[in-house]
N, C-alpha and C. Protein backbone atom coordinates (compact mmCIF):
# COMPACT_ATOMS: atom_id res chain seq x y z
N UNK A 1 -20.06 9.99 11.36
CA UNK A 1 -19.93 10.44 9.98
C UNK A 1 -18.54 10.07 9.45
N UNK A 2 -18.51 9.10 8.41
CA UNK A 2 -17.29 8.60 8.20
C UNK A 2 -16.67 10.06 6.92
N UNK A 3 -15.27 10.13 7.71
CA UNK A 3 -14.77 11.06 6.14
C UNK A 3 -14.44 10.98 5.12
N UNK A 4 -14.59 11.81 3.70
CA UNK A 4 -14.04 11.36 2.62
C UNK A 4 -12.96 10.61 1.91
N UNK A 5 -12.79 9.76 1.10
CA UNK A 5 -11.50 9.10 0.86
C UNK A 5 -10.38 9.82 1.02
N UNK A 6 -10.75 11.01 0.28
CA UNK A 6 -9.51 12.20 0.09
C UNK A 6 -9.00 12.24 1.69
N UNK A 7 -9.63 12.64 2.87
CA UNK A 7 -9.00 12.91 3.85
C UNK A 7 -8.71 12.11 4.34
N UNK A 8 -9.15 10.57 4.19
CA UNK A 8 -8.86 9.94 5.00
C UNK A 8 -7.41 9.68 4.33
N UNK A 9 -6.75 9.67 2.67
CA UNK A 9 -5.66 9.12 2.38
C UNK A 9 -5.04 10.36 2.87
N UNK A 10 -4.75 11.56 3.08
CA UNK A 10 -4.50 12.56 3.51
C UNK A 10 -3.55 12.15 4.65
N UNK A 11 -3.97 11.73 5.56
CA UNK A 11 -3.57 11.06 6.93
C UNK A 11 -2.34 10.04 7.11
N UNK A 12 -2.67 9.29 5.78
CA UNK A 12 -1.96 8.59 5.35
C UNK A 12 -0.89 8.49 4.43
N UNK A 13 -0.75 9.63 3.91
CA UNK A 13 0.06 10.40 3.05
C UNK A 13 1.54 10.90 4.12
N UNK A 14 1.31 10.65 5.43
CA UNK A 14 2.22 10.96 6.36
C UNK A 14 3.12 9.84 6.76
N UNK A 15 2.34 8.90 6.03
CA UNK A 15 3.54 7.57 5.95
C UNK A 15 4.96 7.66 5.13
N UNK A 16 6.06 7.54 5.23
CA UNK A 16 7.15 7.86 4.04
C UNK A 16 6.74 7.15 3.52
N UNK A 17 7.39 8.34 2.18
CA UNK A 17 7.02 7.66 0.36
C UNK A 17 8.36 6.45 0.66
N UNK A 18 7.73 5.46 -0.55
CA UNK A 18 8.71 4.42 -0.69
C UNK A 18 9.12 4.36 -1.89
N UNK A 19 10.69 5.04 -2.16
CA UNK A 19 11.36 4.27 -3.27
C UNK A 19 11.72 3.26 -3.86
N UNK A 20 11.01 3.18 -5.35
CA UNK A 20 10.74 2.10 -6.08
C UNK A 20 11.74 2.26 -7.03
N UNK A 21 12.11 1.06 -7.46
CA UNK A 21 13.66 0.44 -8.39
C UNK A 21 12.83 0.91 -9.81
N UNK A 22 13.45 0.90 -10.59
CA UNK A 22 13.00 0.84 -12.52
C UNK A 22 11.76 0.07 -12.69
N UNK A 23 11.52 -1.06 -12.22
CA UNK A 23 11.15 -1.92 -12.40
C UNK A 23 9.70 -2.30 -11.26
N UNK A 24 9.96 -1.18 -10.36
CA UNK A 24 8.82 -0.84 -9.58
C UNK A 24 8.75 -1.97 -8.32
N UNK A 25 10.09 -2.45 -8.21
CA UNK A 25 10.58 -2.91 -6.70
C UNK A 25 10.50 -2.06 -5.54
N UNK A 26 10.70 -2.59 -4.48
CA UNK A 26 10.99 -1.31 -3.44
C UNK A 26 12.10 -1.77 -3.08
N UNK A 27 12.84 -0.38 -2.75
CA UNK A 27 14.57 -0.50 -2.41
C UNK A 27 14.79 -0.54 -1.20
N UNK A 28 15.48 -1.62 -1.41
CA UNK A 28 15.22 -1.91 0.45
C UNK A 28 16.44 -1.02 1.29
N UNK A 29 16.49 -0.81 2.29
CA UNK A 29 17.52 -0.33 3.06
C UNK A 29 18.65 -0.92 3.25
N UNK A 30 19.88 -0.95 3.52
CA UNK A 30 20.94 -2.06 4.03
C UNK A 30 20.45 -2.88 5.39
N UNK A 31 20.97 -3.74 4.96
CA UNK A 31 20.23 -5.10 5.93
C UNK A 31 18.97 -5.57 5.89
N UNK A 32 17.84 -4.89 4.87
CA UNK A 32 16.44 -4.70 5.00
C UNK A 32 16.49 -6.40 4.19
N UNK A 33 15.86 -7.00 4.64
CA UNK A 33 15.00 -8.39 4.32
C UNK A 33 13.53 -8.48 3.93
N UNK A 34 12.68 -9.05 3.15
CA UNK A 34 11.84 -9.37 2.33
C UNK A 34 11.33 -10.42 3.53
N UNK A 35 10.20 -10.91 4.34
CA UNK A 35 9.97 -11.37 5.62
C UNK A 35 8.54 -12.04 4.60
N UNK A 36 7.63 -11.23 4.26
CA UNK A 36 6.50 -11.92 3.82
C UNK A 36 5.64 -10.92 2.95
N UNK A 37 4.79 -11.02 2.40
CA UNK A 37 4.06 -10.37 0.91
C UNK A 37 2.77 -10.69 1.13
N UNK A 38 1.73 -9.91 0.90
CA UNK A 38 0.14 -10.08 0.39
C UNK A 38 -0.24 -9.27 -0.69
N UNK A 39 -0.60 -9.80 -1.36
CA UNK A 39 -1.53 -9.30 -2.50
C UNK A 39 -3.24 -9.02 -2.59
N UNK A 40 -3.48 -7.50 -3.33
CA UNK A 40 -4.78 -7.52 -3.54
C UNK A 40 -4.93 -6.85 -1.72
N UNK A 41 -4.53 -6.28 -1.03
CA UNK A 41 -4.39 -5.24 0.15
C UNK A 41 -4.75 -3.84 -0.27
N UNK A 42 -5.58 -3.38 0.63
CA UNK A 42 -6.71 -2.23 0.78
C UNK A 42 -5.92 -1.60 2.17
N UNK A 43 -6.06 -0.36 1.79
CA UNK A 43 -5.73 0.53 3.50
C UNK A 43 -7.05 1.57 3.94
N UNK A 44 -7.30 1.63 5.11
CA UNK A 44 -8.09 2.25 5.41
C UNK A 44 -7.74 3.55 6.35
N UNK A 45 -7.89 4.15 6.93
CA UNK A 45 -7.57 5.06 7.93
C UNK A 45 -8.54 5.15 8.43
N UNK A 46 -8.19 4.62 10.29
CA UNK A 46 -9.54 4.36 10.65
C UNK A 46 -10.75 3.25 10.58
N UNK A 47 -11.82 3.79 10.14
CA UNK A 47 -12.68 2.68 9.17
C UNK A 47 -13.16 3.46 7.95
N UNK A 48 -12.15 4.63 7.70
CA UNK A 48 -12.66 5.04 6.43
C UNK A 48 -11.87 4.52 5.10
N UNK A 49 -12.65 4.54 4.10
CA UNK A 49 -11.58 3.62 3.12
C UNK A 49 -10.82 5.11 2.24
N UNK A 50 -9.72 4.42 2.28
CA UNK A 50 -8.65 5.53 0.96
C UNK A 50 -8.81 5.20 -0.41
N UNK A 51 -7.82 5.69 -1.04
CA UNK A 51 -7.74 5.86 -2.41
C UNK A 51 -6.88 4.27 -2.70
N UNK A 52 -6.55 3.99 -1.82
CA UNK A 52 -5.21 2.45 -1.55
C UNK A 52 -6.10 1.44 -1.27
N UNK A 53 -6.56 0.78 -2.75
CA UNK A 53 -7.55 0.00 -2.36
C UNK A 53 -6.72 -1.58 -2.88
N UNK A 54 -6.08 -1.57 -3.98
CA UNK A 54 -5.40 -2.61 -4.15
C UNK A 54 -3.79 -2.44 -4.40
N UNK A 55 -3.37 -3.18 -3.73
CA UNK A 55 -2.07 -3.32 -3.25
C UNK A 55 -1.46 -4.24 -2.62
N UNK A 56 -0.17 -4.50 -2.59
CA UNK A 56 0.78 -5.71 -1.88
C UNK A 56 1.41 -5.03 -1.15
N UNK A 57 1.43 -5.51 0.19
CA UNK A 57 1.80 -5.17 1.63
C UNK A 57 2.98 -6.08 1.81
N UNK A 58 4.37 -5.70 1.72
CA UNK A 58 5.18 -6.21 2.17
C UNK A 58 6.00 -6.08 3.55
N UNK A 59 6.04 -6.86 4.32
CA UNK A 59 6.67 -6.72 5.49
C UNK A 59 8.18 -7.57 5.84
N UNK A 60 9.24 -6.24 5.95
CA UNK A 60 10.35 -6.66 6.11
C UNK A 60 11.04 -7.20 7.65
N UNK A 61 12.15 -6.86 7.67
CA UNK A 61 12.49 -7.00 9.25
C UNK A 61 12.70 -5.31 9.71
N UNK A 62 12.29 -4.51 8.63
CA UNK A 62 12.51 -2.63 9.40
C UNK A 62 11.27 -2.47 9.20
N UNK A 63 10.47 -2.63 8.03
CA UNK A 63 9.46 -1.53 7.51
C UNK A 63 8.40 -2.33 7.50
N UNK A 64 7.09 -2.13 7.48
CA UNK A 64 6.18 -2.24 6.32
C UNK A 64 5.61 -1.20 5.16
N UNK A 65 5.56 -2.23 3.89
CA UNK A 65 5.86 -1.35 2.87
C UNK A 65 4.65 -2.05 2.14
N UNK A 66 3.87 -0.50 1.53
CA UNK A 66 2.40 -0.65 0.79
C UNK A 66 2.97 -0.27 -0.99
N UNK A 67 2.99 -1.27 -1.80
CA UNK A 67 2.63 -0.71 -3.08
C UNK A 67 1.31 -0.89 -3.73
N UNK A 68 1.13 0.37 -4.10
CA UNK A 68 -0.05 0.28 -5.41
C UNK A 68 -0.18 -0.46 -6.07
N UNK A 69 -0.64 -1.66 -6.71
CA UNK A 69 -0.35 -1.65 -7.90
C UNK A 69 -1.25 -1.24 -9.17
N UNK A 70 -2.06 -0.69 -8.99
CA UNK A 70 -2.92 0.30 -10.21
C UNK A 70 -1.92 1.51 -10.13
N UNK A 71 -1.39 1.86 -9.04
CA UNK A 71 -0.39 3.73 -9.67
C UNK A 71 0.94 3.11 -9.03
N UNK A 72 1.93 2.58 -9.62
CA UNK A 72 2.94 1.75 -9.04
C UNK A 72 3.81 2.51 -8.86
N UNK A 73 3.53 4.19 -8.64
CA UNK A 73 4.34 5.43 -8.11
C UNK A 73 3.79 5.53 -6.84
N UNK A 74 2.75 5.00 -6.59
CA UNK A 74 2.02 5.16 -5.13
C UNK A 74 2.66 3.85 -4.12
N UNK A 75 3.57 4.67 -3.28
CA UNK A 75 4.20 3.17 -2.69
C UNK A 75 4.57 4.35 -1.41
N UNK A 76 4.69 3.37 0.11
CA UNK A 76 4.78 4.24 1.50
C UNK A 76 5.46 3.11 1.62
N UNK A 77 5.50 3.97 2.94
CA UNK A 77 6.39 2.76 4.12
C UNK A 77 5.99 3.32 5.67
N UNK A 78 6.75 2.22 6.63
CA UNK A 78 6.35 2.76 7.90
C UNK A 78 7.46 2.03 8.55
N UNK A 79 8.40 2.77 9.19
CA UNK A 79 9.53 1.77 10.18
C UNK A 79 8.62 1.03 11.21
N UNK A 80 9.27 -0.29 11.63
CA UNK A 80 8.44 -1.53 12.25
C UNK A 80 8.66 -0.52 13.81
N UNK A 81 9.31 0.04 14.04
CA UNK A 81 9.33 0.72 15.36
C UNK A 81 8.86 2.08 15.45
N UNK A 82 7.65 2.48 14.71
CA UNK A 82 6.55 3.22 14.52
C UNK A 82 5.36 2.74 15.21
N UNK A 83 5.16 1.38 14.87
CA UNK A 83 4.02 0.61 15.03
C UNK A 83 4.06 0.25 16.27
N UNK A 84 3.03 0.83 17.18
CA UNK A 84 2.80 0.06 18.98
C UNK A 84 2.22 -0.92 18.81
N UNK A 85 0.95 -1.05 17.76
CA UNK A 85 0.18 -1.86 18.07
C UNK A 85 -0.62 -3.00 16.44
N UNK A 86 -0.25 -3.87 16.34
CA UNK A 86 -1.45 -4.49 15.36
C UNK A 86 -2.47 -5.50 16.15
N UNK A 87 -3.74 -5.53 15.28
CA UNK A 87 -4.57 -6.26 15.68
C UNK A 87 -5.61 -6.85 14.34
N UNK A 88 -5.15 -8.09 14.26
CA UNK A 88 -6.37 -8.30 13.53
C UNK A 88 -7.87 -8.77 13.48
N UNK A 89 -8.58 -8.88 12.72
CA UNK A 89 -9.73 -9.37 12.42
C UNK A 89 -10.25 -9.61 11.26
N UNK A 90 -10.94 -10.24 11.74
CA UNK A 90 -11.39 -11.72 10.80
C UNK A 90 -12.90 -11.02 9.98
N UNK A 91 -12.95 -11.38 8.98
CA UNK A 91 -13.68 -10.76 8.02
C UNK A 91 -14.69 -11.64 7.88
N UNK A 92 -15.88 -11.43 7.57
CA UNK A 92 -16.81 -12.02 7.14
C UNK A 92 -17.13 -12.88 5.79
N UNK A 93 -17.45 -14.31 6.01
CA UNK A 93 -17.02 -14.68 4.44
C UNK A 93 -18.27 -14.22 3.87
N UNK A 94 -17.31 -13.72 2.35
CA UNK A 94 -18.39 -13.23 1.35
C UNK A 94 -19.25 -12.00 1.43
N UNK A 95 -18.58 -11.16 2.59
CA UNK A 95 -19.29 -9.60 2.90
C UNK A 95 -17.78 -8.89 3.09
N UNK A 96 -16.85 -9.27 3.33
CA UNK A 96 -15.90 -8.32 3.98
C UNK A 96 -14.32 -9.31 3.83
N UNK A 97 -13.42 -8.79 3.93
CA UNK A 97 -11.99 -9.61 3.86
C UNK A 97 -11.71 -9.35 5.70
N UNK A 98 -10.84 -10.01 5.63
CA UNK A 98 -9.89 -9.96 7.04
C UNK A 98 -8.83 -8.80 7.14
N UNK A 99 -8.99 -8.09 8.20
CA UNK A 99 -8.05 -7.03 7.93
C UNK A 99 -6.93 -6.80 9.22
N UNK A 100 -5.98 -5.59 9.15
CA UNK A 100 -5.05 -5.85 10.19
C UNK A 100 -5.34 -4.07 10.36
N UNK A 101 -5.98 -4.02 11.74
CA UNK A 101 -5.82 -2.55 12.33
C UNK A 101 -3.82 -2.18 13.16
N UNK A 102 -3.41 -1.22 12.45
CA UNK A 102 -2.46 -0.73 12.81
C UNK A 102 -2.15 0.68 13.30
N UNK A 103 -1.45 0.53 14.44
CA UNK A 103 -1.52 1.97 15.40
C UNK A 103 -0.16 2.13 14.97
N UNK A 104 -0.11 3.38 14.94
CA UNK A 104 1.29 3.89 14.28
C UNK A 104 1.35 4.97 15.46
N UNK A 105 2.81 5.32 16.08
CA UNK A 105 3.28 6.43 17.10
C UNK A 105 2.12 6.45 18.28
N UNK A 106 2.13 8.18 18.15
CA UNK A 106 0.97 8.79 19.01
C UNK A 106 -0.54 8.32 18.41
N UNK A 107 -0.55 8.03 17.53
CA UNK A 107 -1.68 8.91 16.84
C UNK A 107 -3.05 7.58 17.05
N UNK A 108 -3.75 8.45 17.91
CA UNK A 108 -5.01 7.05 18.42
C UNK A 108 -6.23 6.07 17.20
N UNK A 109 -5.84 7.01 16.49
CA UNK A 109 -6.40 6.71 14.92
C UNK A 109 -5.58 5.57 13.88
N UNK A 110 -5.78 4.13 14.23
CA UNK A 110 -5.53 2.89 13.51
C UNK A 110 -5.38 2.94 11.70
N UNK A 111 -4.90 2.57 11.05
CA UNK A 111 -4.97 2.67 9.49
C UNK A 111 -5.01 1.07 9.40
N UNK A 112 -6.46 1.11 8.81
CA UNK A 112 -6.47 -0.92 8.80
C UNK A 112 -5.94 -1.46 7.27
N UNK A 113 -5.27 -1.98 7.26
CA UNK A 113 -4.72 -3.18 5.97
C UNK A 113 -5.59 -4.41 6.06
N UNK A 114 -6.89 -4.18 4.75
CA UNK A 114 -7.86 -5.50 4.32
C UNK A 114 -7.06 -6.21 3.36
N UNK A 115 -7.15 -7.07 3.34
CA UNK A 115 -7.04 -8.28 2.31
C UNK A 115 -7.97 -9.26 2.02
């Protein structure tokens, strides 16, 4: 029984918020670098889908960092030394995108990033 969006962004709501510039940048940390960008990124928790359905996933040399861009107040982050584990997979053409399952700390429950 997959759970509701609500709980599943719930889960994910435990990611730090990410402060965004005027202009709806994200502020990077000292030393923080800009590494690579996707657009049009979905998060899931689990295999349930959230409320974070489109968005640009930026990955620095500390963080990865999710903005909204439909609520461009909706922006997280996750220090890169959170993450034990990514794994991706390959999406089906024309049924599904390619996505990246990510294990964050303890917690045995993956939050996948589709694109």
């Amino acid at each position: 029984n997959t759970p509701p969006a609500s709980a599943a962004t719930s889960s994910l709501l435990a990611l730090a918020p990410l402060q965004l510039t005027p202009s709806g940048r994200p502020v990077l940390l000292p030393d923080e670098v800009e590494v690579l960008g996707q657009d049009r990124v979905a998060l899931y928790q689990g295999e349930a889908q959230t409320d974070y359905q489109n968005g640009r996933l930026v990955l620095t040399n500390i963080r990865l960092l999710y903005l909204e861009a439909d609520a461009p107040k909706r922006a997280l982050a996750i220090p890169l030394d959170a993450i034990r584990e990514v794994v991706r997979r390959a999406g089906f053409p024309g049924f599904s995108s390619p996505k990246l399952q990510i294990f964050a700390g303890d917690c045995p429950e993956a939050f996948l990033a589709s694109f």
